[in-house]
C-alpha atoms as a PDB file:
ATOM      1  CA  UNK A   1      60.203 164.266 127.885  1.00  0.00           C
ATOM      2  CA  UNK A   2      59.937 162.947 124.219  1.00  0.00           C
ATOM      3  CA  UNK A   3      57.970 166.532 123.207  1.00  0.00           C
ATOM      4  CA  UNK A   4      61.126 168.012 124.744  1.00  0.00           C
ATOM      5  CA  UNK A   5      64.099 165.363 122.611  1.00  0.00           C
ATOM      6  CA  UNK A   6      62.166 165.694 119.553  1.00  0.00           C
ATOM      7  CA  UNK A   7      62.138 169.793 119.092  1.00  0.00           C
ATOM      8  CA  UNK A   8      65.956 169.890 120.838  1.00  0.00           C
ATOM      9  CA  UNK A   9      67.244 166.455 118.253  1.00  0.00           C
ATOM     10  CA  UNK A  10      65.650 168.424 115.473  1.00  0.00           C
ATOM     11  CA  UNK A  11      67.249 171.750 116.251  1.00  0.00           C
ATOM     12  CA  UNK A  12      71.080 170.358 116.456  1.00  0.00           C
ATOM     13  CA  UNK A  13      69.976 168.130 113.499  1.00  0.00           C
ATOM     14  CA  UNK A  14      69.340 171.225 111.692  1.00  0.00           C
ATOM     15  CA  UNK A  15      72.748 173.044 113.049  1.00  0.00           C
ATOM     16  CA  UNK A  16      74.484 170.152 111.941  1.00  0.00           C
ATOM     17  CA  UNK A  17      73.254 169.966 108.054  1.00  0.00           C
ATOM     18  CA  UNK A  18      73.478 174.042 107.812  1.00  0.00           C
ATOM     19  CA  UNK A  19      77.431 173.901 109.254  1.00  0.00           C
ATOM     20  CA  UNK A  20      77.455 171.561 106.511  1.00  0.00           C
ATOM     21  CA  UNK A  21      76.314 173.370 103.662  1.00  0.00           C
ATOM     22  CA  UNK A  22      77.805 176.125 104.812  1.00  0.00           C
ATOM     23  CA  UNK A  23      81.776 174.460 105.119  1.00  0.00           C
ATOM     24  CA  UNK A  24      81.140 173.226 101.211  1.00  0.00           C
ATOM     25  CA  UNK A  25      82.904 175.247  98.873  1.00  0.00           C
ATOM     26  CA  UNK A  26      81.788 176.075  95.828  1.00  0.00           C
ATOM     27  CA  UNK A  27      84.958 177.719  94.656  1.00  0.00           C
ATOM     28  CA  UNK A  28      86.618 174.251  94.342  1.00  0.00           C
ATOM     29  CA  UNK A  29      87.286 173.804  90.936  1.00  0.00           C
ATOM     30  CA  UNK A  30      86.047 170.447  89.559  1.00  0.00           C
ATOM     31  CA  UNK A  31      89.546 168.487  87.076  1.00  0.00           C
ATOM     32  CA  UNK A  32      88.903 168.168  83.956  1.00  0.00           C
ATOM     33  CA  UNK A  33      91.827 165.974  82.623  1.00  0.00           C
ATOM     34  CA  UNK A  34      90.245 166.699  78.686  1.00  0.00           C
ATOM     35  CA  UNK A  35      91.557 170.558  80.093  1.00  0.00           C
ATOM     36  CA  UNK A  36      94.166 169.587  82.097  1.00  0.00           C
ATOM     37  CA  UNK A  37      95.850 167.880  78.806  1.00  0.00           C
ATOM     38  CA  UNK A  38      95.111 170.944  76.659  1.00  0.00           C
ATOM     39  CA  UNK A  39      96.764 173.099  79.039  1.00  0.00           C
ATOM     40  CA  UNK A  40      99.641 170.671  79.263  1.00  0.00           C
ATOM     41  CA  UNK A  41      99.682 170.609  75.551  1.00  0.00           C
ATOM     42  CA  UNK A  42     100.510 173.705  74.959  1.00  0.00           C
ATOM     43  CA  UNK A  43     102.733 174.710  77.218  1.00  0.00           C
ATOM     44  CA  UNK A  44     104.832 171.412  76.381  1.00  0.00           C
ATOM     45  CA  UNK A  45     104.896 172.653  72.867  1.00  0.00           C
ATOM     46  CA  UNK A  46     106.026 175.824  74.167  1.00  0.00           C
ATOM     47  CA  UNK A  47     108.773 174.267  76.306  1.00  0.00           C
ATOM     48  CA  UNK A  48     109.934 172.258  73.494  1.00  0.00           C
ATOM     49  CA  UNK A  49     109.716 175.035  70.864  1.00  0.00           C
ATOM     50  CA  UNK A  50     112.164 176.905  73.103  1.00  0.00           C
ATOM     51  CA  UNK A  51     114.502 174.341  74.287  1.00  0.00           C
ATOM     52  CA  UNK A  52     114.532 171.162  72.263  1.00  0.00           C
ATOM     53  CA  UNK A  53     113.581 172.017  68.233  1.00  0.00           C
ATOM     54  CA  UNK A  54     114.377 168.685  67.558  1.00  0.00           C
ATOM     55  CA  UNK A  55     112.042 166.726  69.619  1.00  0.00           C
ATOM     56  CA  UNK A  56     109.666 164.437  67.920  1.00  0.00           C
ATOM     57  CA  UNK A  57     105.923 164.908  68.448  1.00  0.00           C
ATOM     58  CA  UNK A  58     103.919 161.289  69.405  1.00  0.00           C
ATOM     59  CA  UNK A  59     100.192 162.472  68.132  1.00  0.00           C
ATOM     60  CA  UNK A  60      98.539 159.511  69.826  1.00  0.00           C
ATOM     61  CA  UNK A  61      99.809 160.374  73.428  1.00  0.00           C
ATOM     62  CA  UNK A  62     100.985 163.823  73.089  1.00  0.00           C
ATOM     63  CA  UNK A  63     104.550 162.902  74.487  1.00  0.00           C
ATOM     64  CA  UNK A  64     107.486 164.583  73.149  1.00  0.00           C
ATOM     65  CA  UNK A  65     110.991 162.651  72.441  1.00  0.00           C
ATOM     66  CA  UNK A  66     114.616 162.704  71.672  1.00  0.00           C
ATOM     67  CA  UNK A  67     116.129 159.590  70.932  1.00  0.00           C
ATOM     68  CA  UNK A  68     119.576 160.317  71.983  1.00  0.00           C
ATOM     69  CA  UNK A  69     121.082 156.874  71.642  1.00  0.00           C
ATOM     70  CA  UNK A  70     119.304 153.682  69.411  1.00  0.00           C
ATOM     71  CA  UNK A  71     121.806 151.197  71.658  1.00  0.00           C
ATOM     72  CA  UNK A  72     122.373 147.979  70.159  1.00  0.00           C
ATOM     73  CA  UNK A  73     120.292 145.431  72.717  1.00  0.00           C
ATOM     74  CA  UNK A  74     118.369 142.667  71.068  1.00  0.00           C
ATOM     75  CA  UNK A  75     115.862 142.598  74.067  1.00  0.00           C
ATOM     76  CA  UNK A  76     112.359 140.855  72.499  1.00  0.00           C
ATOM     77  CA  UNK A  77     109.446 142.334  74.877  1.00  0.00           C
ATOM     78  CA  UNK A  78     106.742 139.792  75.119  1.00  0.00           C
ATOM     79  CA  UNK A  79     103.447 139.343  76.676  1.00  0.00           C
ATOM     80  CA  UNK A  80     102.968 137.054  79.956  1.00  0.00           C
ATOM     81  CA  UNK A  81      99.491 135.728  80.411  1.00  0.00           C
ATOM     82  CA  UNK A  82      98.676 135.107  84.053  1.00  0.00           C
ATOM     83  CA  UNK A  83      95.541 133.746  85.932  1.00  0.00           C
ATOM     84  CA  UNK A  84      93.331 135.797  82.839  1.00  0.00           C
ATOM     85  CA  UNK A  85      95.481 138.943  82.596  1.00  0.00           C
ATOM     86  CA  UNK A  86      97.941 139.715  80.045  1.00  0.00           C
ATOM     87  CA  UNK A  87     100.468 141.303  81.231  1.00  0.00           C
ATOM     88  CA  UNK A  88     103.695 142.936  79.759  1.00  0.00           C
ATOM     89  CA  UNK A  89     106.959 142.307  82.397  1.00  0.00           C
ATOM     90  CA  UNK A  90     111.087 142.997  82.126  1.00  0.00           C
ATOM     91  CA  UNK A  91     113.094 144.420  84.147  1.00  0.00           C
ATOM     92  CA  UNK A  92     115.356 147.542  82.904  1.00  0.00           C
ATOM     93  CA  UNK A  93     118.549 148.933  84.631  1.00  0.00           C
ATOM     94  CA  UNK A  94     118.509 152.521  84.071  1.00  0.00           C
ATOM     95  CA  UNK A  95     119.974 155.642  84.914  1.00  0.00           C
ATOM     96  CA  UNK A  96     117.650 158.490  84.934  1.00  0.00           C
ATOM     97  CA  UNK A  97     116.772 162.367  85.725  1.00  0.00           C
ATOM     98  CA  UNK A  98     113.371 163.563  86.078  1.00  0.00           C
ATOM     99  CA  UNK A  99     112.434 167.357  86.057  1.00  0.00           C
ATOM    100  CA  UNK A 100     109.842 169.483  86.227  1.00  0.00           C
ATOM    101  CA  UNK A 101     109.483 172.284  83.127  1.00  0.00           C
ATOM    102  CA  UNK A 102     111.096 174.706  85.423  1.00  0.00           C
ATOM    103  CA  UNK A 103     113.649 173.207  85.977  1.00  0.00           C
ATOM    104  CA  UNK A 104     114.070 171.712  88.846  1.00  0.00           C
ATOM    105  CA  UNK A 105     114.911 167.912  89.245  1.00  0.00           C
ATOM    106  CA  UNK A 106     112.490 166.058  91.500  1.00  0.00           C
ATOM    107  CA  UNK A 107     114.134 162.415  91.404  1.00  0.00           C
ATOM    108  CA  UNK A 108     117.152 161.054  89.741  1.00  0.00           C
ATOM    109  CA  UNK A 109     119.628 157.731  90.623  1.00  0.00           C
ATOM    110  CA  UNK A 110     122.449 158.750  92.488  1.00  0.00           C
ATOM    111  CA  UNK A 111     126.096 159.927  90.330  1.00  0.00           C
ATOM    112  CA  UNK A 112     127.616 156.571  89.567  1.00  0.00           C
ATOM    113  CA  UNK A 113     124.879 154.713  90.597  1.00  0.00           C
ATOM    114  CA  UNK A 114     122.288 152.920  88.282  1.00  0.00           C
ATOM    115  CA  UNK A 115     118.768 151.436  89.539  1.00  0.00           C
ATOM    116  CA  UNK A 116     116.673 148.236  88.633  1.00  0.00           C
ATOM    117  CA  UNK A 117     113.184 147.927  88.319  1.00  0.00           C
ATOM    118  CA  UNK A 118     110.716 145.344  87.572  1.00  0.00           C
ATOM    119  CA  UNK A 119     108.008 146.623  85.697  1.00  0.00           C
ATOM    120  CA  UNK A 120     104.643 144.749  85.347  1.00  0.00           C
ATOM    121  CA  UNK A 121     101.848 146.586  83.267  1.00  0.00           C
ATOM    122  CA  UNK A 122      98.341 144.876  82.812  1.00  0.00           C
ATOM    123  CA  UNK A 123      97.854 145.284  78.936  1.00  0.00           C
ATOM    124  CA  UNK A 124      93.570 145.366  79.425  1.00  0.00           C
ATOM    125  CA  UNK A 125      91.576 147.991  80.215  1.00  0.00           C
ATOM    126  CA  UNK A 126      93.702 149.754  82.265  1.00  0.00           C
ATOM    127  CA  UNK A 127      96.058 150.097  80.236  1.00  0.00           C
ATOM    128  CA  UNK A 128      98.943 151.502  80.470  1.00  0.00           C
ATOM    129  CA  UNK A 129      97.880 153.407  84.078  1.00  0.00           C
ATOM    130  CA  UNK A 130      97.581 149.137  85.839  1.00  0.00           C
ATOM    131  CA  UNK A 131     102.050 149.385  86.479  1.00  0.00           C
ATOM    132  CA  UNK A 132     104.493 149.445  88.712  1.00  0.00           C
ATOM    133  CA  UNK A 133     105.618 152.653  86.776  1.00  0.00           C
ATOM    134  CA  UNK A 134     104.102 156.012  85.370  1.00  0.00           C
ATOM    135  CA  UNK A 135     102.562 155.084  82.053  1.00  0.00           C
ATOM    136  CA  UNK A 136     105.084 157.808  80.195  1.00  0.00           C
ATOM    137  CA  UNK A 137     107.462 154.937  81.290  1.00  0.00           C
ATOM    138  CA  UNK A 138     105.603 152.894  79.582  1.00  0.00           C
ATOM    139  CA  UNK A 139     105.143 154.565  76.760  1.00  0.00           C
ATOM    140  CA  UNK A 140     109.039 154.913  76.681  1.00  0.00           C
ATOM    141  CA  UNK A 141     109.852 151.440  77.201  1.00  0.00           C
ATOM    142  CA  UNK A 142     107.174 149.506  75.098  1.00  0.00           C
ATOM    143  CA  UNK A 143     107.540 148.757  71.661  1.00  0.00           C
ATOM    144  CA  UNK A 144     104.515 150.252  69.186  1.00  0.00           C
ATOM    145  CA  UNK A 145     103.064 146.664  69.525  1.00  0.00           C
ATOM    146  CA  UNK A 146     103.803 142.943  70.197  1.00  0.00           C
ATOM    147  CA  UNK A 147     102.084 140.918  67.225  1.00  0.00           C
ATOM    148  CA  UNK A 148      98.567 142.177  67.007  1.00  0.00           C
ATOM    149  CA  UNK A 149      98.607 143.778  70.781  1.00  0.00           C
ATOM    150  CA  UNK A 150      99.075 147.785  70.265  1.00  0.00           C
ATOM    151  CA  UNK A 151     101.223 148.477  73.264  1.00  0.00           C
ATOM    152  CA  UNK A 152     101.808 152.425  72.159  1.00  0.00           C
ATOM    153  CA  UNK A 153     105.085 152.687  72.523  1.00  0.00           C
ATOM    154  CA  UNK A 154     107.290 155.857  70.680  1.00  0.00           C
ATOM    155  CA  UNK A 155     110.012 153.119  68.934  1.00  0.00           C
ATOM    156  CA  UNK A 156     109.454 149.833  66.622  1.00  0.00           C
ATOM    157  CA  UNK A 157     110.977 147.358  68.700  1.00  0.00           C
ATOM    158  CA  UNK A 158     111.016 149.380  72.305  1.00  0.00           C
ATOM    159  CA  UNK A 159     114.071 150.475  74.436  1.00  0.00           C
ATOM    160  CA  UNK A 160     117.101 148.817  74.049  1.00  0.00           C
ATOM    161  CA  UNK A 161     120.265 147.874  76.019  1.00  0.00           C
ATOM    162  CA  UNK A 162     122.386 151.278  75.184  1.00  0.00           C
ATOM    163  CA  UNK A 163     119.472 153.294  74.424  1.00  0.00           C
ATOM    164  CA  UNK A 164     119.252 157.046  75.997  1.00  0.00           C
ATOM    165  CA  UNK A 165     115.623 158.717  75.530  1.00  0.00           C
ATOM    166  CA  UNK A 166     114.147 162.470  76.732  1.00  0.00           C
ATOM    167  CA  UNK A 167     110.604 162.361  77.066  1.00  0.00           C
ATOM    168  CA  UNK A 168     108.814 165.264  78.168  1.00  0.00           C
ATOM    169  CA  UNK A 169     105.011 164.105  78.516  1.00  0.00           C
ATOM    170  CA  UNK A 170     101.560 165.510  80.175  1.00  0.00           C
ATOM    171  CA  UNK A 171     100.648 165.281  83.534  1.00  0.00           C
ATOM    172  CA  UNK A 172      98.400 162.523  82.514  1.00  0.00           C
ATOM    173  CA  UNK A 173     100.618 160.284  81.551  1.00  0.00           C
ATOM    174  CA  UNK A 174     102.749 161.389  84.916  1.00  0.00           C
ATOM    175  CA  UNK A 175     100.608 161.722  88.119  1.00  0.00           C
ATOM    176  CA  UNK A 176      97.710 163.603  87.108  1.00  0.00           C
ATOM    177  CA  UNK A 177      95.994 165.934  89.791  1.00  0.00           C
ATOM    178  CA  UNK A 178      98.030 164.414  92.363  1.00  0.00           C
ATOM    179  CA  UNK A 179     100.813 165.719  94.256  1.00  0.00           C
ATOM    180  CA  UNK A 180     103.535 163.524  94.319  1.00  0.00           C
ATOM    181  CA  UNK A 181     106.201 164.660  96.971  1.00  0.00           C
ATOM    182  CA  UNK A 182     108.391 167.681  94.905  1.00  0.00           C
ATOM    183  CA  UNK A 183     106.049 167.403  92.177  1.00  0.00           C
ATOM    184  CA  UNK A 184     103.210 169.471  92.355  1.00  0.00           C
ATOM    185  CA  UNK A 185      99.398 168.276  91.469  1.00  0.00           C
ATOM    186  CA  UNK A 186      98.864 168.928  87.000  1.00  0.00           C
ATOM    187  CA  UNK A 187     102.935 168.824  86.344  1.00  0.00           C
ATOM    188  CA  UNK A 188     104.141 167.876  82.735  1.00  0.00           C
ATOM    189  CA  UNK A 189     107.151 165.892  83.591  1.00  0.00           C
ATOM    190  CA  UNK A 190     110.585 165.756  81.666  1.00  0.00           C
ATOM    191  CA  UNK A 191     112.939 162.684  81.917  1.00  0.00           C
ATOM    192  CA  UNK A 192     115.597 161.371  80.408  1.00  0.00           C
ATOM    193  CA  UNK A 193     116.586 157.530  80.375  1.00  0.00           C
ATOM    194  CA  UNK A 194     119.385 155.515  79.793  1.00  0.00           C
ATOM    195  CA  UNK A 195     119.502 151.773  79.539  1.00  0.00           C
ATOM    196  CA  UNK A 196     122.198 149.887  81.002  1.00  0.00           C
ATOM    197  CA  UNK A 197     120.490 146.584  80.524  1.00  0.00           C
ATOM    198  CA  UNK A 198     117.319 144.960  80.259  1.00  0.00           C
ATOM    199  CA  UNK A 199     115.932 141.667  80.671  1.00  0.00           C
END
């Protein structure tokens, strides 16, 4: 009996690793995100070049802005250290429009409608991906730095109560090689923000 298991647990052993190595596919290509942002690069430059000649250029995170509106908030962003993690927290009321380069809007509040979020980002080693929002958000929102803390951010003092940005960033700073409902896997993203309030 066991010279009869051994040879017949062997043999569907056997079928089992070759269906295996025969269902991997090598085609697959592997992300690169050092690629995936070169790509992105240039056809954000591209997107700009053609549509918005005025946009700034952020060198440090490759995101490209329009300050449409300064607004005249006095909002202070600040740094909240809790149980070991430093963490930078308010909570902006917004109206917003997010699109893809083509186009076509993916997410946006509703007409006459505004929406609230609290926003949390852990300023360690994660940073800015450890939030409640995309880091372009982020980026967007946070001032350049908070005393000796480099936050990032595109302005001096961060967004402001009456402020209206367009930020059209990488896929990086979006949601990377993921698909995210109507936004396909490696999308640059383009937004543009206004602040009702902030706190």
């Amino acid at each position: 009996m066991n010279k009869f298991l051994s040879p017949l647990f062997l043999g569907i052993v056997a079928l089992i690793l070759l269906n295996v190595s025969c269902n991997k596919n090598d085609d697959i290509p592997i992300y690169n995100a050092t690629e995936q942002f070169k790509t992105d690069s240039v056809l954000l430059k591209n997107y700009v070049e053609s549509k918005f000649p005025d946009a700034q250029y952020d060198a440090e995170t490759g995101i490209w802005y329009e300050m449409l509106a300064t607004g005249t908030g006095t909002y202070t962003y600040k740094i909240i250290d809790t149980l070991n993690a430093k963490h930078l927290k308010f909570s902006p009321t917004v109206k917003y429009v997010g699109k893809l380069l083509n186009g076509n809007i993916f997410d946006q509040t509703e007409a006459g409608k505004t929406s609230t979020f609290n926003i949390r980002t852990n300023t360690g080693y994660q940073y800015p991906f450890d939030s409640t929002i995309i880091p372009a958000w982020t980026f967007a929102f946070a001032p350049k730095r908070i005393g000796d803390m480099k936050l990032g951010g595109l302005t001096e003092k961060g967004l402001q109560k009456g402020a209206k940005i367009h930020i059209m960033v990488p896929s990086r700073w979006a949601h990377g090689s993921l698909a995210m409902g109507k936004i396909p896997a490696n999308s640059p993203l383009d937004f543009v923000i206004e602040v009702i309030d902030i706190k």
